[in-house]
PDB file of N, CA and C in Angstrom:
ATOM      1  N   UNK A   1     121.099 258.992 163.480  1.00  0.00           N
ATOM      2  CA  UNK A   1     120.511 257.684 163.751  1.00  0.00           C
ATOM      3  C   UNK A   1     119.008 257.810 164.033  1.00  0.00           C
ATOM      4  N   UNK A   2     118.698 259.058 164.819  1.00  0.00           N
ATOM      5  CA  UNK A   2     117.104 258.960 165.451  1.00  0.00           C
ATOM      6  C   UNK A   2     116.483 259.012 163.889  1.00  0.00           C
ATOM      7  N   UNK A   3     116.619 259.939 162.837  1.00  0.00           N
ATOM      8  CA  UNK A   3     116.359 260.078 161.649  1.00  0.00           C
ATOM      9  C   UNK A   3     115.983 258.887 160.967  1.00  0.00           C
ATOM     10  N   UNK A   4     116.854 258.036 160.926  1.00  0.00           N
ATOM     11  CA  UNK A   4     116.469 257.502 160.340  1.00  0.00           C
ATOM     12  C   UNK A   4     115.755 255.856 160.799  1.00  0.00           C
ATOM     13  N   UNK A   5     115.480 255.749 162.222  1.00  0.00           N
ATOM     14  CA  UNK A   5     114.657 255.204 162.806  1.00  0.00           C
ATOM     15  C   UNK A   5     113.055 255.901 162.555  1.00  0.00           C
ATOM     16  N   UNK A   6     113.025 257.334 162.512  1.00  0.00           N
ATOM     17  CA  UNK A   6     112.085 257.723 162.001  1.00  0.00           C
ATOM     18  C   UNK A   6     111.369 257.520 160.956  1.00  0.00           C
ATOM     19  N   UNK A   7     112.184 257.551 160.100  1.00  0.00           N
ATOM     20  CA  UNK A   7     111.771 256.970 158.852  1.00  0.00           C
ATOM     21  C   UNK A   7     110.957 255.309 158.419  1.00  0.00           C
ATOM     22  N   UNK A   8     112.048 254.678 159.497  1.00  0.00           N
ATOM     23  CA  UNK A   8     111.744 253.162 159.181  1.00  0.00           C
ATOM     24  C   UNK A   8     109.705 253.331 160.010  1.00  0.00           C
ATOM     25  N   UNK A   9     110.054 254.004 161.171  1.00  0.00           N
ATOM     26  CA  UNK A   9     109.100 253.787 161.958  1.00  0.00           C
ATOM     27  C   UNK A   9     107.577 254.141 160.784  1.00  0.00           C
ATOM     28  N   UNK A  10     107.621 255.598 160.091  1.00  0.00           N
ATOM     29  CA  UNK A  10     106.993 255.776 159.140  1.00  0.00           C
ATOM     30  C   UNK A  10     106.370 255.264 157.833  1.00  0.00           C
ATOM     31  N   UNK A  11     107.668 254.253 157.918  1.00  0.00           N
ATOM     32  CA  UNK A  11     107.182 253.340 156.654  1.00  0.00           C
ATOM     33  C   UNK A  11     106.341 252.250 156.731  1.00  0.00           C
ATOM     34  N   UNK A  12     106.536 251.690 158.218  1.00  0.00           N
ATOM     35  CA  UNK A  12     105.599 250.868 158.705  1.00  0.00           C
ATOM     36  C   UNK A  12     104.409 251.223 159.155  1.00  0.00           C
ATOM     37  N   UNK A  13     104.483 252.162 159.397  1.00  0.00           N
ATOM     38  CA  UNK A  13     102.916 252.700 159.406  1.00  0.00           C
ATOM     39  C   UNK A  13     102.260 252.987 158.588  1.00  0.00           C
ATOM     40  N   UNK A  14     102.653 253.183 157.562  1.00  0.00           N
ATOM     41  CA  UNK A  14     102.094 253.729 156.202  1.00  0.00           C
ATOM     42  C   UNK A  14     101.734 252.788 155.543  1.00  0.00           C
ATOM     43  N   UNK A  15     102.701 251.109 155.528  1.00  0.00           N
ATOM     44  CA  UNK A  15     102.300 249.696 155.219  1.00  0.00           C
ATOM     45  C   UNK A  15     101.260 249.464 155.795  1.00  0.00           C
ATOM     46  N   UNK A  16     101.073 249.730 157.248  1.00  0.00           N
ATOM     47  CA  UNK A  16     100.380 248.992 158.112  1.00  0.00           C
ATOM     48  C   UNK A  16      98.515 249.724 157.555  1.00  0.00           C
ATOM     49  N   UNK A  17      98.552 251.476 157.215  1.00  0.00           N
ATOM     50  CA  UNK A  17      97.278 251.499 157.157  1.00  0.00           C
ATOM     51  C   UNK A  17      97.102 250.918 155.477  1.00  0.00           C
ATOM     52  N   UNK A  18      98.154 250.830 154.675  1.00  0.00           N
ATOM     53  CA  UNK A  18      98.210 250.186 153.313  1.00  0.00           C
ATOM     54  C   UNK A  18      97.285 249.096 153.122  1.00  0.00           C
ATOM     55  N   UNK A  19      98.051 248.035 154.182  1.00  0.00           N
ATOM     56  CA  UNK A  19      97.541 246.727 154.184  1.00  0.00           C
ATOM     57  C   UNK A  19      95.759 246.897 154.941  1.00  0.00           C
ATOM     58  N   UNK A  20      95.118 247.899 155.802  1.00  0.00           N
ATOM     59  CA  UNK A  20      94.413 247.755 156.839  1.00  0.00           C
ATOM     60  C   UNK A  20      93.066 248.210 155.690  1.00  0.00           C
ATOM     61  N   UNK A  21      93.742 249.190 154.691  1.00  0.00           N
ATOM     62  CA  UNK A  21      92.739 249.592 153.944  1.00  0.00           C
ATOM     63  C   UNK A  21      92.410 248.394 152.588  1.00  0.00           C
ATOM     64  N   UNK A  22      93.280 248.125 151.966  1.00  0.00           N
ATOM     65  CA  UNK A  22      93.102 246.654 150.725  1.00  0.00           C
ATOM     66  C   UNK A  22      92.461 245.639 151.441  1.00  0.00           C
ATOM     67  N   UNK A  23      92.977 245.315 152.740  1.00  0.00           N
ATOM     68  CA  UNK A  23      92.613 243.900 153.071  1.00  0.00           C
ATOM     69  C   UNK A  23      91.534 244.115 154.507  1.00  0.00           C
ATOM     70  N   UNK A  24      90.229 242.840 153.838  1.00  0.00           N
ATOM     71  CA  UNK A  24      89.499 242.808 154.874  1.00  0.00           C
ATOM     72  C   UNK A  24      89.460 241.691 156.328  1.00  0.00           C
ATOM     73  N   UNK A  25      90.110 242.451 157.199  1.00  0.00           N
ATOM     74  CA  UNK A  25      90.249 241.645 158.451  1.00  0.00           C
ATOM     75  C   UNK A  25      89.504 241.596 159.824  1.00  0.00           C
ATOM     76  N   UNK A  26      89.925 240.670 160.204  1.00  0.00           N
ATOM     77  CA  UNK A  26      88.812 240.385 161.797  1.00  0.00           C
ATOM     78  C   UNK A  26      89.712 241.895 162.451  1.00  0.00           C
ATOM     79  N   UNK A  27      89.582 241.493 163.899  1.00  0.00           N
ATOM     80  CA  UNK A  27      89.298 242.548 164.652  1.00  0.00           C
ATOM     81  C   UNK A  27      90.825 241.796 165.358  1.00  0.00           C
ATOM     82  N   UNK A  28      90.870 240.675 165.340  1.00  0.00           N
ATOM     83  CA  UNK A  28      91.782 239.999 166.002  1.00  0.00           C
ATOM     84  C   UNK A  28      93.055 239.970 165.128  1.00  0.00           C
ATOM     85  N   UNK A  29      93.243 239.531 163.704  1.00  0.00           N
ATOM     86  CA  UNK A  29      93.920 240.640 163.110  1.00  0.00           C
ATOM     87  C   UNK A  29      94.550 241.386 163.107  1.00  0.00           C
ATOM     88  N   UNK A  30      93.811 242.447 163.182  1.00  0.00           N
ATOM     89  CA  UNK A  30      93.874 244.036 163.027  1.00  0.00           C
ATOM     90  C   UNK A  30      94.646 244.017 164.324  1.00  0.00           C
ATOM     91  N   UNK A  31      94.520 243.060 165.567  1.00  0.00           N
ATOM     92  CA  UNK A  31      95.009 243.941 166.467  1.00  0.00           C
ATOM     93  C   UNK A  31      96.620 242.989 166.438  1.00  0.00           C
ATOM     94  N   UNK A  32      96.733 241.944 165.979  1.00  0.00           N
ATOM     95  CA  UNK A  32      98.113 240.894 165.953  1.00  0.00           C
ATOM     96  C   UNK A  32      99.239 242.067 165.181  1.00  0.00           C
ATOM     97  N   UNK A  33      98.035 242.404 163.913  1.00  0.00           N
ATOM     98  CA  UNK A  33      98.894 243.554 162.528  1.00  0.00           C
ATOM     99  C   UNK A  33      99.539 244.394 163.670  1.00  0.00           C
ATOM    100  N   UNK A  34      98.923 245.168 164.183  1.00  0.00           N
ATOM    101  CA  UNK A  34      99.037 246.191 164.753  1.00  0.00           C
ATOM    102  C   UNK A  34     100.550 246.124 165.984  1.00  0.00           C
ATOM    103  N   UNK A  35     100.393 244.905 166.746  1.00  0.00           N
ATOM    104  CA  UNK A  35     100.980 244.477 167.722  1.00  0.00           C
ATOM    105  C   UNK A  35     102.358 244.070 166.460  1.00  0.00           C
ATOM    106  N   UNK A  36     102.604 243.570 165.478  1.00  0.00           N
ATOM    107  CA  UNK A  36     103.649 242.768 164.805  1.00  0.00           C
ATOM    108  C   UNK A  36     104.437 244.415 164.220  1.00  0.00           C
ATOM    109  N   UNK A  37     103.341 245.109 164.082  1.00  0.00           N
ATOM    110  CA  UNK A  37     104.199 246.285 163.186  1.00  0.00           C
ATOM    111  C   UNK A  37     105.095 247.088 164.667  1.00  0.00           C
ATOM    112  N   UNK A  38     104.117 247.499 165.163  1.00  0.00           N
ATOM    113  CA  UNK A  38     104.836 248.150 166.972  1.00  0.00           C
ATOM    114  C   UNK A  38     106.032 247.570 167.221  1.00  0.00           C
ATOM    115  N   UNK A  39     106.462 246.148 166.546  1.00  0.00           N
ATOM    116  CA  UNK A  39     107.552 245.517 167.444  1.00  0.00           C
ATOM    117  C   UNK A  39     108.717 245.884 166.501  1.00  0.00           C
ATOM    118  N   UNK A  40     108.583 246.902 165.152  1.00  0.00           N
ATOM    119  CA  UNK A  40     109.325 246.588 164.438  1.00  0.00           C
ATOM    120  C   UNK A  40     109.270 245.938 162.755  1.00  0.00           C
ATOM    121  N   UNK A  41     108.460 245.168 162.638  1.00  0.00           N
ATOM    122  CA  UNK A  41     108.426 244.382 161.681  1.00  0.00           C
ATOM    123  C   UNK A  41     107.310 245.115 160.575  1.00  0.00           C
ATOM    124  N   UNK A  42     107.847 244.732 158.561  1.00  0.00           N
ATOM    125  CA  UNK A  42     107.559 244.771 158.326  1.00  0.00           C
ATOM    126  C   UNK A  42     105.635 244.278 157.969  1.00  0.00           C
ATOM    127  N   UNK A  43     104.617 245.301 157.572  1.00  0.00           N
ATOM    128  CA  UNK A  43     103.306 244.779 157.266  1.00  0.00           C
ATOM    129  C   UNK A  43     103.401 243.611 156.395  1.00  0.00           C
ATOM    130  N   UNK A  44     104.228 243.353 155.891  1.00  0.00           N
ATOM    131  CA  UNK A  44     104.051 242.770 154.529  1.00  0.00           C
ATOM    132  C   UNK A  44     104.634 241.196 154.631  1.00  0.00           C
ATOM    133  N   UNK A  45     105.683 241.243 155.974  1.00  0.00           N
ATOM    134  CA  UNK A  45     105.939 240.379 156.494  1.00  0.00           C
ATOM    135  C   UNK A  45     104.787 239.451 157.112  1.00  0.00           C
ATOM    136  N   UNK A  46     104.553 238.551 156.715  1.00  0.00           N
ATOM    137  CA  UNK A  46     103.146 237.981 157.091  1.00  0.00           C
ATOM    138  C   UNK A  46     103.652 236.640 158.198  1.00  0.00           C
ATOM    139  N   UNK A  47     104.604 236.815 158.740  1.00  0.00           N
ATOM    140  CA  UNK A  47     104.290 236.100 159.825  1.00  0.00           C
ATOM    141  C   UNK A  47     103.791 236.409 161.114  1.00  0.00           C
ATOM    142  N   UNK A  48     103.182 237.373 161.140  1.00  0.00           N
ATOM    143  CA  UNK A  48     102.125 237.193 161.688  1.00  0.00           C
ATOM    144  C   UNK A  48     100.859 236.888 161.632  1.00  0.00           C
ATOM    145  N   UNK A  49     100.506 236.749 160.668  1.00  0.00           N
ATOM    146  CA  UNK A  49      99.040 235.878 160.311  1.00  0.00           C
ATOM    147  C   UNK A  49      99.376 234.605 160.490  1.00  0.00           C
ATOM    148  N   UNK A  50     100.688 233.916 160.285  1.00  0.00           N
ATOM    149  CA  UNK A  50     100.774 232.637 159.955  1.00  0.00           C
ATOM    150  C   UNK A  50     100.548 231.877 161.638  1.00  0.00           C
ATOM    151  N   UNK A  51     101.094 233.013 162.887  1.00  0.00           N
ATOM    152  CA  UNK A  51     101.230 232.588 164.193  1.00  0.00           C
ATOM    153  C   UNK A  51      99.709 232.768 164.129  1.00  0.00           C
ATOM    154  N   UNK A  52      98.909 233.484 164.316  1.00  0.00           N
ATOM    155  CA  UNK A  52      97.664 233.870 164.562  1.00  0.00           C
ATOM    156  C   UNK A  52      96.609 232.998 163.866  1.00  0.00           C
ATOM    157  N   UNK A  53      97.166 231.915 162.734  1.00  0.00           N
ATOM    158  CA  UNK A  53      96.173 230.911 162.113  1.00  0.00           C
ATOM    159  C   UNK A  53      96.571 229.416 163.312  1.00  0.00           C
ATOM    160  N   UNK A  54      97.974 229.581 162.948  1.00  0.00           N
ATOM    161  CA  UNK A  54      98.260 228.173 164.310  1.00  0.00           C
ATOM    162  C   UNK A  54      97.732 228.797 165.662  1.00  0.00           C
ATOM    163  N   UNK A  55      98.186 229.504 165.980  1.00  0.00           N
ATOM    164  CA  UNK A  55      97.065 229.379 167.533  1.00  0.00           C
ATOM    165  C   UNK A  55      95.366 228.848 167.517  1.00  0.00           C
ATOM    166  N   UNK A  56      94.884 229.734 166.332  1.00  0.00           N
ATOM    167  CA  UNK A  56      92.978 229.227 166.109  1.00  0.00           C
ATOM    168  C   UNK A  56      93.382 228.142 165.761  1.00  0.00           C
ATOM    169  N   UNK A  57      94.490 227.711 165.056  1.00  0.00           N
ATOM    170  CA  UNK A  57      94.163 226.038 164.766  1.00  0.00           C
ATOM    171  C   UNK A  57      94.004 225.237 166.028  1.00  0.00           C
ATOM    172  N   UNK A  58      95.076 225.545 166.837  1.00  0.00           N
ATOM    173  CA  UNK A  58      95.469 224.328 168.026  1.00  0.00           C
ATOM    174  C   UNK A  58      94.134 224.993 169.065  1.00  0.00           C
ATOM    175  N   UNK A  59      93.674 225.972 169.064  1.00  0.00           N
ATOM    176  CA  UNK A  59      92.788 226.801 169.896  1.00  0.00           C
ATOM    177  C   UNK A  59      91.389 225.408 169.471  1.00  0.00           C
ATOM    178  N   UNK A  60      91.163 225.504 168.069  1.00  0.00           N
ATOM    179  CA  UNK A  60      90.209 224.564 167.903  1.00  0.00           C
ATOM    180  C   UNK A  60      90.402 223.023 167.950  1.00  0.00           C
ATOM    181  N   UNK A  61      91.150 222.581 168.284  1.00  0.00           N
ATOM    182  CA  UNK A  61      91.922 221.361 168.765  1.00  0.00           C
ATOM    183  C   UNK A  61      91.375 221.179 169.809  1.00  0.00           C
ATOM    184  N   UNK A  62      91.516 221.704 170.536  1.00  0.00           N
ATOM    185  CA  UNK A  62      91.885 221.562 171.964  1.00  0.00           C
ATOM    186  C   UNK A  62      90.215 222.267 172.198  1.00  0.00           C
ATOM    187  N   UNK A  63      89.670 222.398 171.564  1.00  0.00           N
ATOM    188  CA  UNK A  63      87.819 223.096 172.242  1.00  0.00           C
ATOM    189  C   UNK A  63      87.014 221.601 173.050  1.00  0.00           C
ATOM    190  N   UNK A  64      86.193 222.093 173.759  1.00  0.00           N
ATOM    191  CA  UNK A  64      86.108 221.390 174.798  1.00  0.00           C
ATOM    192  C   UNK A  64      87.044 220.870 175.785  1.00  0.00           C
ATOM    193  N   UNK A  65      87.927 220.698 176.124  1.00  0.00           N
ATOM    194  CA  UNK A  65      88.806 220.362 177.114  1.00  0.00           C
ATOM    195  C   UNK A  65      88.880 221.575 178.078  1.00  0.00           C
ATOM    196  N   UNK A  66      88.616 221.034 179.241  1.00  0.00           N
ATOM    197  CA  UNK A  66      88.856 222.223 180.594  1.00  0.00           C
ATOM    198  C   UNK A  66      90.272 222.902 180.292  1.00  0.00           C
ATOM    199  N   UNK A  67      90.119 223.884 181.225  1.00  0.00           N
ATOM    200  CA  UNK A  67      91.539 225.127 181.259  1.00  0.00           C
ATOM    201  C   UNK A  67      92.594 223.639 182.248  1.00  0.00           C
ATOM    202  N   UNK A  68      92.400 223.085 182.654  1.00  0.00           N
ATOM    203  CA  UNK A  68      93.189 222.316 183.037  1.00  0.00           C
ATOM    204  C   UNK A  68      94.096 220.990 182.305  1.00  0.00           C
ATOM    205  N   UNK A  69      93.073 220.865 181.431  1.00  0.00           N
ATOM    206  CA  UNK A  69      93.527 219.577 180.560  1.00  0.00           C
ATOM    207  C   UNK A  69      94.344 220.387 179.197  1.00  0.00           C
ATOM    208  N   UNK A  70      93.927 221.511 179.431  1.00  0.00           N
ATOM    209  CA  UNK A  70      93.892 222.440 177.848  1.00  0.00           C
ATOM    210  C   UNK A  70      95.755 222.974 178.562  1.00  0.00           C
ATOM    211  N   UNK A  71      95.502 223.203 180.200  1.00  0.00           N
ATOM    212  CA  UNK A  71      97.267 223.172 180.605  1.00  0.00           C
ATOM    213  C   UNK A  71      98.339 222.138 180.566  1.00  0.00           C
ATOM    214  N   UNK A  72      97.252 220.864 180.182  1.00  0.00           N
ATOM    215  CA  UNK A  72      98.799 219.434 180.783  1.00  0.00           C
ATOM    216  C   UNK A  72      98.739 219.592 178.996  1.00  0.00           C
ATOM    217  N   UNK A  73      98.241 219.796 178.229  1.00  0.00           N
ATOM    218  CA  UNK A  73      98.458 219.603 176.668  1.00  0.00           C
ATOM    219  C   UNK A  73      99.822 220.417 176.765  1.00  0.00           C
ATOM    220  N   UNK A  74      99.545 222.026 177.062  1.00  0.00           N
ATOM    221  CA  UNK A  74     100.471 222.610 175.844  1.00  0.00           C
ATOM    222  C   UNK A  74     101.594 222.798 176.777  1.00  0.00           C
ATOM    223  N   UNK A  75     101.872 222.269 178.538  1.00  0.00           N
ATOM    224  CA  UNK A  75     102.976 221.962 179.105  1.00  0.00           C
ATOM    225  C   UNK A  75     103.858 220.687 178.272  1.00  0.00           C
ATOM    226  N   UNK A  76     103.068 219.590 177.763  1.00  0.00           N
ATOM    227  CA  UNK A  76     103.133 218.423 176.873  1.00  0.00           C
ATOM    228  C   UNK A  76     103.798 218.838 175.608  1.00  0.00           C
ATOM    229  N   UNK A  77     103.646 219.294 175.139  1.00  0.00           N
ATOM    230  CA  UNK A  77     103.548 219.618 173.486  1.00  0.00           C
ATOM    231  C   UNK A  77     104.660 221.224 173.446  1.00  0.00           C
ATOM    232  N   UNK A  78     104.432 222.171 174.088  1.00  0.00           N
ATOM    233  CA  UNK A  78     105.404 223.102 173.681  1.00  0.00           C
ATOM    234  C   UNK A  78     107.107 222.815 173.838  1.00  0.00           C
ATOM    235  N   UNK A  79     107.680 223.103 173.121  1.00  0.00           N
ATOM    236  CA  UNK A  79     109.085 222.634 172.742  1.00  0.00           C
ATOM    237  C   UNK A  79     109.767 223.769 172.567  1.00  0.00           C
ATOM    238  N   UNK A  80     111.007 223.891 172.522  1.00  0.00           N
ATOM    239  CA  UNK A  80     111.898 224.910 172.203  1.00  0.00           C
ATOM    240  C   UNK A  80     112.732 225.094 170.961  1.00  0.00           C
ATOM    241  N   UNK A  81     112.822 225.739 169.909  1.00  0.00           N
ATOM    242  CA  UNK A  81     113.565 225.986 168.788  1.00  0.00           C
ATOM    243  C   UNK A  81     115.052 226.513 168.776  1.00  0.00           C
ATOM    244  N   UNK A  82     115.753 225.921 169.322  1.00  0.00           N
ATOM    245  CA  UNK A  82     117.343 226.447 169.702  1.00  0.00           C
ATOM    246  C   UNK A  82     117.997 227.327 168.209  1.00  0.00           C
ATOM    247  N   UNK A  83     117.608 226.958 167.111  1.00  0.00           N
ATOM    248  CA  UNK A  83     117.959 227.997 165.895  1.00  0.00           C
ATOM    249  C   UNK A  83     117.527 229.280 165.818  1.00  0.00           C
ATOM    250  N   UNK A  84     116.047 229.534 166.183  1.00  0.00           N
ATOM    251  CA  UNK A  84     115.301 230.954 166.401  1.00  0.00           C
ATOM    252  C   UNK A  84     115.393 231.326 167.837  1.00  0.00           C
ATOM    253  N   UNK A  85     115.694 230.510 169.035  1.00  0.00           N
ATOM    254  CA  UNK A  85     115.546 230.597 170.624  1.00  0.00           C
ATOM    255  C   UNK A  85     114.084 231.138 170.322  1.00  0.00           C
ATOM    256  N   UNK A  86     113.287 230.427 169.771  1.00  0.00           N
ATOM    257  CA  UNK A  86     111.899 230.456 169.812  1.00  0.00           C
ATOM    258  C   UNK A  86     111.104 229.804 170.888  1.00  0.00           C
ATOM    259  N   UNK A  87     109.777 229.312 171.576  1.00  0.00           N
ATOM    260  CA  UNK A  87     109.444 228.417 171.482  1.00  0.00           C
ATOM    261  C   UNK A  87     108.388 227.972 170.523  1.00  0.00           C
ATOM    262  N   UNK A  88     107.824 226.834 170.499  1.00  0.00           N
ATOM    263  CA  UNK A  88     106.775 226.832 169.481  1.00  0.00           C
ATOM    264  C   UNK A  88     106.483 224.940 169.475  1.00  0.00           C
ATOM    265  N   UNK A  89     104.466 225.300 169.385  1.00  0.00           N
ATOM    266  CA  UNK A  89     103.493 224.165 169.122  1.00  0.00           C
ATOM    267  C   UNK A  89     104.195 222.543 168.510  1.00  0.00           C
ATOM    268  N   UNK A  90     104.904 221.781 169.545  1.00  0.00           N
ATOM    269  CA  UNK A  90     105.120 220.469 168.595  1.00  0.00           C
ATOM    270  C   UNK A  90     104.353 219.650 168.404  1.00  0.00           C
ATOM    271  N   UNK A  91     103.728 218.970 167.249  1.00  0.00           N
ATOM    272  CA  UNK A  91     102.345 218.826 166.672  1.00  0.00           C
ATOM    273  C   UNK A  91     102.888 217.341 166.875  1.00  0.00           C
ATOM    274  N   UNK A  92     103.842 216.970 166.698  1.00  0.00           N
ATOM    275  CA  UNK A  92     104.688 215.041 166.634  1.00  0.00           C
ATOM    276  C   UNK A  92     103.753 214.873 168.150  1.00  0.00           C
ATOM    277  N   UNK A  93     104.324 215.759 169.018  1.00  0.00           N
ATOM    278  CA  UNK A  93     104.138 215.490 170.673  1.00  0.00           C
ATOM    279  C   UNK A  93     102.710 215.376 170.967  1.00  0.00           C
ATOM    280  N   UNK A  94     101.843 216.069 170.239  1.00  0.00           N
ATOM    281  CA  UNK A  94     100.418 216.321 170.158  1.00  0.00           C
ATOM    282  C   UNK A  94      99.733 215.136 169.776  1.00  0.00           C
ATOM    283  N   UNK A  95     100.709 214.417 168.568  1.00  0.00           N
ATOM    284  CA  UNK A  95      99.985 213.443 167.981  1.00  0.00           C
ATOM    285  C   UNK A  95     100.000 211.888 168.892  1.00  0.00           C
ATOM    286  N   UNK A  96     100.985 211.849 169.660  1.00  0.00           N
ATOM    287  CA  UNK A  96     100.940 211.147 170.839  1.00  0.00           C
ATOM    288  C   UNK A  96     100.048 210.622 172.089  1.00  0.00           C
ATOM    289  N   UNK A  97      99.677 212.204 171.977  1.00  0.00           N
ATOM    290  CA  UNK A  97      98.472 212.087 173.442  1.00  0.00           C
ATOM    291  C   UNK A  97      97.365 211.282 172.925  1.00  0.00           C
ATOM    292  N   UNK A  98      96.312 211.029 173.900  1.00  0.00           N
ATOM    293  CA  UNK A  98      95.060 210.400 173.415  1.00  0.00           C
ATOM    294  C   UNK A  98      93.933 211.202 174.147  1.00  0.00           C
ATOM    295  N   UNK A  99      93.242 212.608 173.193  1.00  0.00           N
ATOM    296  CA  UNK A  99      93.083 213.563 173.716  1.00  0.00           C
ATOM    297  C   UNK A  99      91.506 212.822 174.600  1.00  0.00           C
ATOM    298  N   UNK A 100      91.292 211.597 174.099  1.00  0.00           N
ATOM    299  CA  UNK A 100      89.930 211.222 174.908  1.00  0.00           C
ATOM    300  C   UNK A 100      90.130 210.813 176.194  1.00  0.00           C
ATOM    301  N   UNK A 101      91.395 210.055 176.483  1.00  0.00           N
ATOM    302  CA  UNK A 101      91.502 209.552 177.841  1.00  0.00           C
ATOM    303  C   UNK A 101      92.625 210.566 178.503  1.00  0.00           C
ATOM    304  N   UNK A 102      92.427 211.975 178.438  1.00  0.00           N
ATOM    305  CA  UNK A 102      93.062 213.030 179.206  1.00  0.00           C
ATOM    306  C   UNK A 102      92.888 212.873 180.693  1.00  0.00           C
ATOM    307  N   UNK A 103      93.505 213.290 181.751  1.00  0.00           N
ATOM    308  CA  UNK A 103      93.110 213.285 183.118  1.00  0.00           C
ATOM    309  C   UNK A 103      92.009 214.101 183.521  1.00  0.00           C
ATOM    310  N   UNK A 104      91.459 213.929 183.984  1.00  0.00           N
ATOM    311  CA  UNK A 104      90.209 215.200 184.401  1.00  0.00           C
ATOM    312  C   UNK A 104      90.894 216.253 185.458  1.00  0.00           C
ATOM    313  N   UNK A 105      91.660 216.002 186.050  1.00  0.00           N
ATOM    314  CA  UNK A 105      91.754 216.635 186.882  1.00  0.00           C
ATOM    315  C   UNK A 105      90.764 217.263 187.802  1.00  0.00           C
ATOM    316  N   UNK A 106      90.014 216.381 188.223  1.00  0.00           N
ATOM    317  CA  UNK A 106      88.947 216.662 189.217  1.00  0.00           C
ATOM    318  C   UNK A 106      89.808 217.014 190.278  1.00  0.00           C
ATOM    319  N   UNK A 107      88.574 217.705 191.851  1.00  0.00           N
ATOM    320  CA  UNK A 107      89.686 217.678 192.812  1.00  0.00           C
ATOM    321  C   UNK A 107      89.260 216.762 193.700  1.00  0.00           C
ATOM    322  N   UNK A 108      90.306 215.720 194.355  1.00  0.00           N
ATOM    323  CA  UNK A 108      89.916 215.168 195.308  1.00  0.00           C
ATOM    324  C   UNK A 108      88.864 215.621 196.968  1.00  0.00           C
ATOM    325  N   UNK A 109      88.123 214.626 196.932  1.00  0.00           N
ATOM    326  CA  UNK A 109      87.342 215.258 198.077  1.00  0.00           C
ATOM    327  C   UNK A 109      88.077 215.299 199.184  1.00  0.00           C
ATOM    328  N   UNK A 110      87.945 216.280 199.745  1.00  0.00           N
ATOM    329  CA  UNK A 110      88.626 216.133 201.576  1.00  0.00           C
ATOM    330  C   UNK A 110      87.771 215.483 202.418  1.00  0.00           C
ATOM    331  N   UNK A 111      88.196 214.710 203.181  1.00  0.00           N
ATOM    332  CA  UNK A 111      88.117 213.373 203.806  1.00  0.00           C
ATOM    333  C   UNK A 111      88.109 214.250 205.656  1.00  0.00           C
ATOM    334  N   UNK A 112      87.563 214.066 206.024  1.00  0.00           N
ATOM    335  CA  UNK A 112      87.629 214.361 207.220  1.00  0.00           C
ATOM    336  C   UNK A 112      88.459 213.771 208.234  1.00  0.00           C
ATOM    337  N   UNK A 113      89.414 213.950 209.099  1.00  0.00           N
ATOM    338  CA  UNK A 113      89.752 213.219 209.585  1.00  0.00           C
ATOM    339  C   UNK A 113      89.544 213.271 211.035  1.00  0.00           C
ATOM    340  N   UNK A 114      89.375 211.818 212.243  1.00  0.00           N
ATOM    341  CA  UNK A 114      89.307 211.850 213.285  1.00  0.00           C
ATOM    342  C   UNK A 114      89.973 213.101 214.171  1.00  0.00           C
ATOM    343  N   UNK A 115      90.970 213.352 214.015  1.00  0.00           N
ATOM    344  CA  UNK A 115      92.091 214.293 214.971  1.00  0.00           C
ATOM    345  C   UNK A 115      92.139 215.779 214.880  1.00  0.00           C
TER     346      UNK A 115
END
């Protein structure tokens, strides 16, 4: 059995510098490739580029909005995939919000009190 885990492990590495040498990639990339092959998965299997384009997508969505407003979004919007026990970006839920009149989430001032 270790054998031939060896093997598999080898082949993905050998994809992985395959793909690292043909194709020219960011740095961010290189390191998703890197992280997708470690877990197992074929190079060639490209879902990992496909997660790594939706994140910069919704990443640029969501630019300008504080780390706070940028938290009530994707508490809002992330959903669960009971077929994959995934979770993952629901874009319906996204299209709902009205990303101009978001809460600020300022913090209230403290008020002094008599006592």
């Amino acid at each position: 059995m270790k054998k031939k885990s060896k093997g598999k492990y080898r082949i993905r590495k050998n994809e992985l510098r395959k793909i690292l040498k043909e194709n020219k990639l960011t740095k961010k990339e290189k390191e998703r490739l890197h992280w997708w092959v470690d877990r197992g998965n074929s190079a060639y299997d490209l879902q990992w580029l496909f997660g790594l384009r939706e994140e910069e997508a919704i990443d640029e969505l969501l630019s300008g909005l504080t780390d706070k407003q940028k938290d009530y979004v994707y508490s809002y919007c992330m959903n669960w995939n009971p077929f994959i026990d995934e979770p993952y970006f629901d874009y319906e839920r996204f299209e709902e919000l009205d990303l101009e009149n978001l809460p600020t989430f300022e913090e209230e001032p403290e008020i002094d009190l008599p006592f």
